[in-house]
C-alpha atoms as a PDB file:
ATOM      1  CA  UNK A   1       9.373 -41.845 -53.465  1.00  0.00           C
ATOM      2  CA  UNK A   2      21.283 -51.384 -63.477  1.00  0.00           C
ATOM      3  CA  UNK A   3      22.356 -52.836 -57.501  1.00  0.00           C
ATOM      4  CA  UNK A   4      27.059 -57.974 -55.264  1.00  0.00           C
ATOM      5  CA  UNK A   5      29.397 -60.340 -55.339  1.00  0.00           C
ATOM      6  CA  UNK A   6      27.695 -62.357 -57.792  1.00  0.00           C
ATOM      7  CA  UNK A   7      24.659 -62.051 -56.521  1.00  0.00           C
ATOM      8  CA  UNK A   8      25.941 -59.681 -53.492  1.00  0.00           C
ATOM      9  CA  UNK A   9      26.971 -57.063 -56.088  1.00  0.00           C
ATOM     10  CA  UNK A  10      24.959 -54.250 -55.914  1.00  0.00           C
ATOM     11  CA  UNK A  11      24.989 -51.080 -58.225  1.00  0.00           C
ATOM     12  CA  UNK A  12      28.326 -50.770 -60.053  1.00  0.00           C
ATOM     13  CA  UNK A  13      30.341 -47.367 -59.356  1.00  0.00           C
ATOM     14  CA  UNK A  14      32.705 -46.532 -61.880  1.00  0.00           C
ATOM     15  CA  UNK A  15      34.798 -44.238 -59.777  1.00  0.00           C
ATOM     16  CA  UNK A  16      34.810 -41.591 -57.145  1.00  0.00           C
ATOM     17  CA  UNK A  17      34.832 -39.099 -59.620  1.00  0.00           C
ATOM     18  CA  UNK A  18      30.488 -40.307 -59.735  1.00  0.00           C
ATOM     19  CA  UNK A  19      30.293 -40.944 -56.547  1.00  0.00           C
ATOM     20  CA  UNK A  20      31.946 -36.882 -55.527  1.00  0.00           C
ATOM     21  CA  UNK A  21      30.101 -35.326 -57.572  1.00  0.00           C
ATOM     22  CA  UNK A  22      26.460 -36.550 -56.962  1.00  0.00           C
ATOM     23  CA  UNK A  23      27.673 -35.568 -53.318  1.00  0.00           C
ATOM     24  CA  UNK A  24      28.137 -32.352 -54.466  1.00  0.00           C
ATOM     25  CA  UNK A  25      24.863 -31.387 -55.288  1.00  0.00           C
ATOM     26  CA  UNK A  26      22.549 -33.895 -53.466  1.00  0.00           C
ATOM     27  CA  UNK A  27      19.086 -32.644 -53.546  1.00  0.00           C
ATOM     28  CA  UNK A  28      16.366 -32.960 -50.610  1.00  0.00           C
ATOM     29  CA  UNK A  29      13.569 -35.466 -49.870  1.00  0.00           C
ATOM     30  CA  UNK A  30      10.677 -33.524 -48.519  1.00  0.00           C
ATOM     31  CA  UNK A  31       6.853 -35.200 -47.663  1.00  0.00           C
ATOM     32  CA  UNK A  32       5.421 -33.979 -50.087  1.00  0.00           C
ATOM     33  CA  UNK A  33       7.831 -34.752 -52.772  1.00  0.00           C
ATOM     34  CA  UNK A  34       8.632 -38.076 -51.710  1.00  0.00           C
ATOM     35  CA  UNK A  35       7.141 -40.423 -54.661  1.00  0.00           C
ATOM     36  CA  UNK A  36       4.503 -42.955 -53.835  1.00  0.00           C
ATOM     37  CA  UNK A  37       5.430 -46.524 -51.939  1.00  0.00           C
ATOM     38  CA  UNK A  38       5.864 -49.142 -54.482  1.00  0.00           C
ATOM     39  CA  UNK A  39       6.832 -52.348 -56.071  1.00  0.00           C
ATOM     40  CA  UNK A  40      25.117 -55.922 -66.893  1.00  0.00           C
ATOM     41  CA  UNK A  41      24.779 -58.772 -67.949  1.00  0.00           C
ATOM     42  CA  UNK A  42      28.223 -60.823 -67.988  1.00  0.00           C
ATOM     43  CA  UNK A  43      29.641 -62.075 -71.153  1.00  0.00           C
ATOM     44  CA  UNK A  44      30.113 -65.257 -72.360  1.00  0.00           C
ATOM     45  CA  UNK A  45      33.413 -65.466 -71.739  1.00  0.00           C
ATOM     46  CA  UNK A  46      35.379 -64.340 -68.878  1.00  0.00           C
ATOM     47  CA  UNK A  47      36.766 -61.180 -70.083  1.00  0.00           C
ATOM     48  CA  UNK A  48      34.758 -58.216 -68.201  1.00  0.00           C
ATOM     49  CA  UNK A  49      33.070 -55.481 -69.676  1.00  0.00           C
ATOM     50  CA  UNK A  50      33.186 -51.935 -68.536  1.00  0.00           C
ATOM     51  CA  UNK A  51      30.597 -50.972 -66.170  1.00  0.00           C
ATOM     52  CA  UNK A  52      28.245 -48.976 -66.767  1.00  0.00           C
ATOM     53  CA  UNK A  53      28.391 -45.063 -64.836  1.00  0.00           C
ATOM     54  CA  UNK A  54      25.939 -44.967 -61.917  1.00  0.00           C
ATOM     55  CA  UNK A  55      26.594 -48.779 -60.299  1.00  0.00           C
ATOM     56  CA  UNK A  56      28.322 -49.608 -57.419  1.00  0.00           C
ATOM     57  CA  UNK A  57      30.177 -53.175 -57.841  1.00  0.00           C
ATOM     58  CA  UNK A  58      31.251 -54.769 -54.900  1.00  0.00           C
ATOM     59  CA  UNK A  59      34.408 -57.339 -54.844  1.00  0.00           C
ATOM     60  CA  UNK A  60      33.108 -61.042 -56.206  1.00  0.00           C
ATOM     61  CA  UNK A  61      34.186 -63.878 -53.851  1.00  0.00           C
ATOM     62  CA  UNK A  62      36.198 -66.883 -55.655  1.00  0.00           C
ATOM     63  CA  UNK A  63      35.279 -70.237 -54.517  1.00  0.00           C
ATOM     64  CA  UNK A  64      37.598 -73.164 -54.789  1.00  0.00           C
ATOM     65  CA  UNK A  65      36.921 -75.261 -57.639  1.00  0.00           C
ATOM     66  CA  UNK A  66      34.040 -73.387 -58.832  1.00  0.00           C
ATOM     67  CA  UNK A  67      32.153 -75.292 -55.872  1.00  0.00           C
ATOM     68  CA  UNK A  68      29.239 -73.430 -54.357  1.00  0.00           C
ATOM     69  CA  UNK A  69      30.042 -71.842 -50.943  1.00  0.00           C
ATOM     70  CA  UNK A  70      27.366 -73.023 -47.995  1.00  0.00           C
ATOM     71  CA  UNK A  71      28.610 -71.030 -44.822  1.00  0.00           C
ATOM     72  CA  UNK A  72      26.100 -70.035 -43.351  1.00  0.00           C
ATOM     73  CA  UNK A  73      27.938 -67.811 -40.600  1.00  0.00           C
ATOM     74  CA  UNK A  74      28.011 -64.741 -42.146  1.00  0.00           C
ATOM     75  CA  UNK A  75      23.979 -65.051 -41.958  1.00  0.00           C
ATOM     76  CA  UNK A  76      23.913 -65.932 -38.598  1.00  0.00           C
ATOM     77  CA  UNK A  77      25.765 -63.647 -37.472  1.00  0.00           C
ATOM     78  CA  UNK A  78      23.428 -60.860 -38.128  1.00  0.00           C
ATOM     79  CA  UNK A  79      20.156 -62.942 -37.343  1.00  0.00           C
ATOM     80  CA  UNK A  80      19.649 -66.035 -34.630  1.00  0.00           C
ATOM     81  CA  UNK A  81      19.539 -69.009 -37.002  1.00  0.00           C
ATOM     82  CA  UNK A  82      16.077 -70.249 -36.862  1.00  0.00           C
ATOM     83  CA  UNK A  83      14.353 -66.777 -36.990  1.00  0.00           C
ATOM     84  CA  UNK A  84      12.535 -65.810 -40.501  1.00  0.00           C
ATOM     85  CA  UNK A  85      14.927 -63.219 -41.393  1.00  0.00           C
ATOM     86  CA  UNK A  86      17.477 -66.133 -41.044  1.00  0.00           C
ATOM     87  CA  UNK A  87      15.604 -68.380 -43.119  1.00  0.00           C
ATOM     88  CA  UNK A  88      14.712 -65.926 -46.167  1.00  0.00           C
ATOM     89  CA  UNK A  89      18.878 -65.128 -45.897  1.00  0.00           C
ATOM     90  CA  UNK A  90      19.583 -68.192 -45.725  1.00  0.00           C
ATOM     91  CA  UNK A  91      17.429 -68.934 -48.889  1.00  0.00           C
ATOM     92  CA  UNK A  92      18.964 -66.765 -50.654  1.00  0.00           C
ATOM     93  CA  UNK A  93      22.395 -67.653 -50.001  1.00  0.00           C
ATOM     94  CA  UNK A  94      21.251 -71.674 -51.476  1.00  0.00           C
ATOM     95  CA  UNK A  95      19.688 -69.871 -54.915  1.00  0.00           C
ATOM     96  CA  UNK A  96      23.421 -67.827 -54.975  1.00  0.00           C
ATOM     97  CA  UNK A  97      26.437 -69.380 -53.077  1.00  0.00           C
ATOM     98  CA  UNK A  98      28.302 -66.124 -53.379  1.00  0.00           C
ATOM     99  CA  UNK A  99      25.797 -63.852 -51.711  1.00  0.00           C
ATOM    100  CA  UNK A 100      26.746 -62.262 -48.408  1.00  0.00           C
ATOM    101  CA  UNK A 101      24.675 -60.155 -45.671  1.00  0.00           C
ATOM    102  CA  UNK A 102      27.213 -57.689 -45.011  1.00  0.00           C
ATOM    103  CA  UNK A 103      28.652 -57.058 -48.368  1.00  0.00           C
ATOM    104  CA  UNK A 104      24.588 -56.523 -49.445  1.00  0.00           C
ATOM    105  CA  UNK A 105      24.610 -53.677 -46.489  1.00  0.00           C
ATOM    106  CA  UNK A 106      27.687 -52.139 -47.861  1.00  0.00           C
ATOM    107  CA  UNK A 107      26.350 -51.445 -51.544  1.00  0.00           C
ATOM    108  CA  UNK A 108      23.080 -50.473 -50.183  1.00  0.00           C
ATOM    109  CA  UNK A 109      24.077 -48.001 -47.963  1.00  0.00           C
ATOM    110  CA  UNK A 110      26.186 -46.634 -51.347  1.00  0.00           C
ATOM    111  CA  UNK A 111      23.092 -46.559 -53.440  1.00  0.00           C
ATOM    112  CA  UNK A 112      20.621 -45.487 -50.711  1.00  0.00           C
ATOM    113  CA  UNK A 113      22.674 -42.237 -51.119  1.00  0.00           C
ATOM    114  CA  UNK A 114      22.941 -41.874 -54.615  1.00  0.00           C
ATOM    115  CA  UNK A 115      19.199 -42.270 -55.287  1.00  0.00           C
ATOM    116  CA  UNK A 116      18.544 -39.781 -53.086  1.00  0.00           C
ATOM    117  CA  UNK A 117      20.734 -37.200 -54.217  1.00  0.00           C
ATOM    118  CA  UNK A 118      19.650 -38.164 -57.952  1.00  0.00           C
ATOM    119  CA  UNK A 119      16.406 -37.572 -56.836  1.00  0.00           C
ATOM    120  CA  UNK A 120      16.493 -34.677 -55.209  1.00  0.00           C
ATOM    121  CA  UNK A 121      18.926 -33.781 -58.092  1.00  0.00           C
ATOM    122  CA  UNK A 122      16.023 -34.160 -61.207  1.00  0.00           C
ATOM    123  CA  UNK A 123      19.082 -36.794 -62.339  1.00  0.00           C
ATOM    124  CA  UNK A 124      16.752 -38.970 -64.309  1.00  0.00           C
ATOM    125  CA  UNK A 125      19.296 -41.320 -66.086  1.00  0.00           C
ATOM    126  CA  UNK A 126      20.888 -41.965 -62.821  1.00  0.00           C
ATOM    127  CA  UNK A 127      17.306 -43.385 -61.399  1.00  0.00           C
ATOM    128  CA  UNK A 128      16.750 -44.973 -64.324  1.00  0.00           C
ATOM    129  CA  UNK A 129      19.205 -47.576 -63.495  1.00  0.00           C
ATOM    130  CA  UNK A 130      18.912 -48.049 -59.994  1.00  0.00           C
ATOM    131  CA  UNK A 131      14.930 -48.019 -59.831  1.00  0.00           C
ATOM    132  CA  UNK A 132      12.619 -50.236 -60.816  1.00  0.00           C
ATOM    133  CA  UNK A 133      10.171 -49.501 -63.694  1.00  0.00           C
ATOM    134  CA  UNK A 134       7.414 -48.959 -61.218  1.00  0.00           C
ATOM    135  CA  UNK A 135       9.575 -46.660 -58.610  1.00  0.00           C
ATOM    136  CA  UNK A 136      11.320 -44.937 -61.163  1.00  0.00           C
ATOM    137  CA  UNK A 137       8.130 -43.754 -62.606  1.00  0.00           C
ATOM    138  CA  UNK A 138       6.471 -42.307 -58.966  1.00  0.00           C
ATOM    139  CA  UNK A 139      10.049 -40.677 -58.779  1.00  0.00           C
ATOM    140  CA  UNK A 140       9.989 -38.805 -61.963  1.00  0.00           C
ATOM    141  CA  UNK A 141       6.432 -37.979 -61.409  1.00  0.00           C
ATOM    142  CA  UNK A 142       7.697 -35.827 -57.807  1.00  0.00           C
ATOM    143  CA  UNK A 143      10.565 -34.490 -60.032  1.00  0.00           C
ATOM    144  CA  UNK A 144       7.975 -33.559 -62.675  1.00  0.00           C
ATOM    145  CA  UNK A 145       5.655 -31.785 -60.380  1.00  0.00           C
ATOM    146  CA  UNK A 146       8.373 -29.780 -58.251  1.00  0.00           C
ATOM    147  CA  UNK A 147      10.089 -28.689 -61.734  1.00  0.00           C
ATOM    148  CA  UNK A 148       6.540 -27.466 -62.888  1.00  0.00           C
ATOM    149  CA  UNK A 149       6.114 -25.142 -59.329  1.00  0.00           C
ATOM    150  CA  UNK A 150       9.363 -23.834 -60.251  1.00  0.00           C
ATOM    151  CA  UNK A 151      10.867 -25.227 -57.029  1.00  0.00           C
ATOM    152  CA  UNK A 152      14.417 -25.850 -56.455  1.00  0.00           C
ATOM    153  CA  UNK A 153      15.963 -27.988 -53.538  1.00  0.00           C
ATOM    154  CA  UNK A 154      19.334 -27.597 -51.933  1.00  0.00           C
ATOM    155  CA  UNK A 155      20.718 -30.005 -49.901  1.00  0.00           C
ATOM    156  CA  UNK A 156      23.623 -32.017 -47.946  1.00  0.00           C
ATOM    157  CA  UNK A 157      23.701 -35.632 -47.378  1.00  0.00           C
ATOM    158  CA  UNK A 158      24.888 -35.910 -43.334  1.00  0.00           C
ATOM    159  CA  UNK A 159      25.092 -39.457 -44.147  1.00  0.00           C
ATOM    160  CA  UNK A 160      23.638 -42.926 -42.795  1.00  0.00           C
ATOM    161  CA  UNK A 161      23.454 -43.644 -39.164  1.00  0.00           C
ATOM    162  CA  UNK A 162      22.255 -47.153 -39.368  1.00  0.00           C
ATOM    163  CA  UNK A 163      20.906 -49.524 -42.112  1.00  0.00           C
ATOM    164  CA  UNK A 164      19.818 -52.814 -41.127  1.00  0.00           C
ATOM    165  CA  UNK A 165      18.531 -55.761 -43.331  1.00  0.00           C
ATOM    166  CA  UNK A 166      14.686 -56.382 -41.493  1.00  0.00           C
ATOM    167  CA  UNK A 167      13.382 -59.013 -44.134  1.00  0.00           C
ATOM    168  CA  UNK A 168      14.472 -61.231 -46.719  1.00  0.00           C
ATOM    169  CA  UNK A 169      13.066 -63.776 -49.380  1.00  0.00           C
ATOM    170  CA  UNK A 170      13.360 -65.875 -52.366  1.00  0.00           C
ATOM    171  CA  UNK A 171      10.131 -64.988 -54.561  1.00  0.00           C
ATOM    172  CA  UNK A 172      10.633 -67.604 -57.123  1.00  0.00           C
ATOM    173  CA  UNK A 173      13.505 -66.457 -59.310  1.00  0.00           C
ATOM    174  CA  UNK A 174      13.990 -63.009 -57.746  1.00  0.00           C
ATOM    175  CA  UNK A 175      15.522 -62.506 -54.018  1.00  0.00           C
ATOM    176  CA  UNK A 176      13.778 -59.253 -52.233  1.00  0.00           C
ATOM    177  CA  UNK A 177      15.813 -57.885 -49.493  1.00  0.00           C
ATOM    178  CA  UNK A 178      14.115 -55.278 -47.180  1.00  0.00           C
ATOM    179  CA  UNK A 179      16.517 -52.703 -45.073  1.00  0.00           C
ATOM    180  CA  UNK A 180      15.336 -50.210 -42.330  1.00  0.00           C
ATOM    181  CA  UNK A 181      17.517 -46.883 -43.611  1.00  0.00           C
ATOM    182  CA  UNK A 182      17.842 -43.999 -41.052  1.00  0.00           C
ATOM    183  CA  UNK A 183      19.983 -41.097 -43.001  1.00  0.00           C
ATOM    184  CA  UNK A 184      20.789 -37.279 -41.695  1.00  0.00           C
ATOM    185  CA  UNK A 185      19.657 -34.576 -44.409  1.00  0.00           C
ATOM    186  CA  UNK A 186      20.029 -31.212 -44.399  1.00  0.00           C
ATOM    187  CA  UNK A 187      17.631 -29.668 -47.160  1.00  0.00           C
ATOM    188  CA  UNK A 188      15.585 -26.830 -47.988  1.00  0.00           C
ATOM    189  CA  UNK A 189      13.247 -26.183 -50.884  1.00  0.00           C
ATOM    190  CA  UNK A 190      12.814 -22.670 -52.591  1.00  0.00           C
ATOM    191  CA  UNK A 191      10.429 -21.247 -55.425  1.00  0.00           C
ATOM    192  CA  UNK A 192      11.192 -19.081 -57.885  1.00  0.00           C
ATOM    193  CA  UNK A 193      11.489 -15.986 -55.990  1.00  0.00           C
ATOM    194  CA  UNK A 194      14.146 -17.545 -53.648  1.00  0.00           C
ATOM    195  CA  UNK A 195      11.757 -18.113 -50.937  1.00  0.00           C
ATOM    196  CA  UNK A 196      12.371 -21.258 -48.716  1.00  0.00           C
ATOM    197  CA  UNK A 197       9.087 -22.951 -49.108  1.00  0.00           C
ATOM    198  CA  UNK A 198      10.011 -26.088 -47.018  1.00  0.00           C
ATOM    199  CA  UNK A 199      12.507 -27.652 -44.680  1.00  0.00           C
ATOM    200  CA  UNK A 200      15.354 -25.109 -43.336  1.00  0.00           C
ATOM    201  CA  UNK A 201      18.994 -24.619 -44.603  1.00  0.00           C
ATOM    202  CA  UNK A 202      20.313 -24.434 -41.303  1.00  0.00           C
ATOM    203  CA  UNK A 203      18.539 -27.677 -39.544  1.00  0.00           C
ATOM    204  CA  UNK A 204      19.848 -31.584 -39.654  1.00  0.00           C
ATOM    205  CA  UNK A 205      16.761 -33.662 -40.238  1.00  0.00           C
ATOM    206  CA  UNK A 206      16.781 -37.274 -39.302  1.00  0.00           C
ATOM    207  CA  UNK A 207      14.715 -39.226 -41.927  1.00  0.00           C
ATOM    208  CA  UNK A 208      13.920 -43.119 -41.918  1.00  0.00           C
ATOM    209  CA  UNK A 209      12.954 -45.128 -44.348  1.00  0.00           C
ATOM    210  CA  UNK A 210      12.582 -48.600 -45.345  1.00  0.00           C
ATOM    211  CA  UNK A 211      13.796 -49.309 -48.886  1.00  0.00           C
ATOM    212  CA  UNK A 212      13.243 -52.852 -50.708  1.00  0.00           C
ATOM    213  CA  UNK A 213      15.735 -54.445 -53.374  1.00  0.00           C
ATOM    214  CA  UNK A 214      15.640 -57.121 -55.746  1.00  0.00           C
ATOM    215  CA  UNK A 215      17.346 -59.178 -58.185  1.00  0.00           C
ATOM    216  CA  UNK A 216      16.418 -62.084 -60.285  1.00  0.00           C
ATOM    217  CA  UNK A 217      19.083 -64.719 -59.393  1.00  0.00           C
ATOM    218  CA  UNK A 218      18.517 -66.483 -62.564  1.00  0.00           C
ATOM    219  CA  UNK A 219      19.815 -63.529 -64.354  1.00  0.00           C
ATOM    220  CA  UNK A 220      23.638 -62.957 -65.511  1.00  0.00           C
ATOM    221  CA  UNK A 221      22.862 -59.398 -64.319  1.00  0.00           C
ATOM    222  CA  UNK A 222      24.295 -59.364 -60.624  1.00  0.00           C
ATOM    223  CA  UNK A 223      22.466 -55.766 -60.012  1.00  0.00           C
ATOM    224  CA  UNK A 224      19.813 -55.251 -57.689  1.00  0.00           C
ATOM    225  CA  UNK A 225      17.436 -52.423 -57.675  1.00  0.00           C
ATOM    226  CA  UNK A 226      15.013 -50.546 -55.839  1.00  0.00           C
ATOM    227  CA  UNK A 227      11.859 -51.830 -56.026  1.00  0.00           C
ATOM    228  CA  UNK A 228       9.614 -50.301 -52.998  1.00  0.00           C
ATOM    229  CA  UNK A 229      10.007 -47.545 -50.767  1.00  0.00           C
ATOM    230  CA  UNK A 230       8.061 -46.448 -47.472  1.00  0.00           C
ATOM    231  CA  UNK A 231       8.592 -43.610 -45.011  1.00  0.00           C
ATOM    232  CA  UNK A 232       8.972 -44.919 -41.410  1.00  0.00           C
ATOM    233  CA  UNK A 233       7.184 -42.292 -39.208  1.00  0.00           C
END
């Protein structure tokens, strides 16, 4: 507190058997547990590999001839042409033809809920390939300390009323992509005598956040991950 479309694909899901049952027992996000702000590979051949549980894959876009695609209007249409955001999209889209804006949204919006419910959950394997090395340790270290008070969280994703890409950037070899997340949670946490501690099992909370991915474009892996988080107050 391994994610498009060649490079839009985000998080592969293997089915909605995954995706049903995380939903089913999606843990809570609280202050104080929330873990500190940060920061597959394809074969040879053409023949693809399973994916791996815990990834969402979103559809890969063909391009005639093999020859890069340049249209920029998917980009524009979701920031002026000119503006930074533009420009870091746009950036992005020249390092990998087959990236696109709203396709990224999609698989984030997917993954934004899985990590939390993982979280929340304790599912460590699950964060372990969604997370970064550095987030994925500050998350187990909040799982680690609630597990040790003997505290227990239950939960219901409401689900995602808007999630917006706010930045984006080519950092060398690796493409960060910034998105302004504001999700509905219901959540309460209890100790070990039953006791709600925090939140309230009856109330919808409105939490914001503002997540950051990334993905090295010069990898085969078309994942992204998680590799900063911040609370928006």
């Amino acid at each position: 507190m391994e994610f498009f479309d060649f490079g839009t694909i985000f998080f592969v899901v293997a089915a909605a058997v995954i995706f049903y049952q995380l939903r089913s027992v999606l843990g809570r996000r609280t202050g104080s547990e929330r873990p500190p702000h940060d920061p597959y590979t394809r074969p040879e051949n053409d023949q693809q590999q399973p994916a791996p549980e815990n990834v969402v894959s979103l559809p890969r876009r063909k391009t005639a001839a093999g020859a890069p695609d340049v249209d920029y209007s998917a980009i524009d249409s979701i920031s002026p042409e000119g503006t930074p955001l533009n420009d870091g999209l746009r950036e992005i889209r020249q390092t990998d033809p087959t990236f696109d804006p709203k396709e990224f949204v999609n698989g984030a919006r997917m993954a934004y809920e899985m990590i939390v419910m993982a979280y929340a959950d304790g599912d460590r394997q699950t964060l372990k390939n969604l997370l970064s090395r550095e987030v994925y340790d500050g998350f187990v270290q909040a799982i680690s300390d609630r597990e040790a008070r003997n505290e227990k969280v239950q939960s219901s994703f409401v689900g995602i009323d808007k999630a917006d890409i706010v930045a984006a950037e080519q950092k060398g070899s690796e493409a960060h992509i910034t998105l302004r997340i504001v999700s509905e949670l219901i959540s309460a946490t209890r100790n070990d005598a039953g006791e709600v501690v925090d939140g309230d099992p009856e109330t919808v909370v409105e939490v914001k956040d503002v997540w950051t991915f990334a993905r090295d474009t010069r990898s085969r892996d078309p994942n992204w991950k998680l590799v900063a988080t911040e609370a928006e107050e």
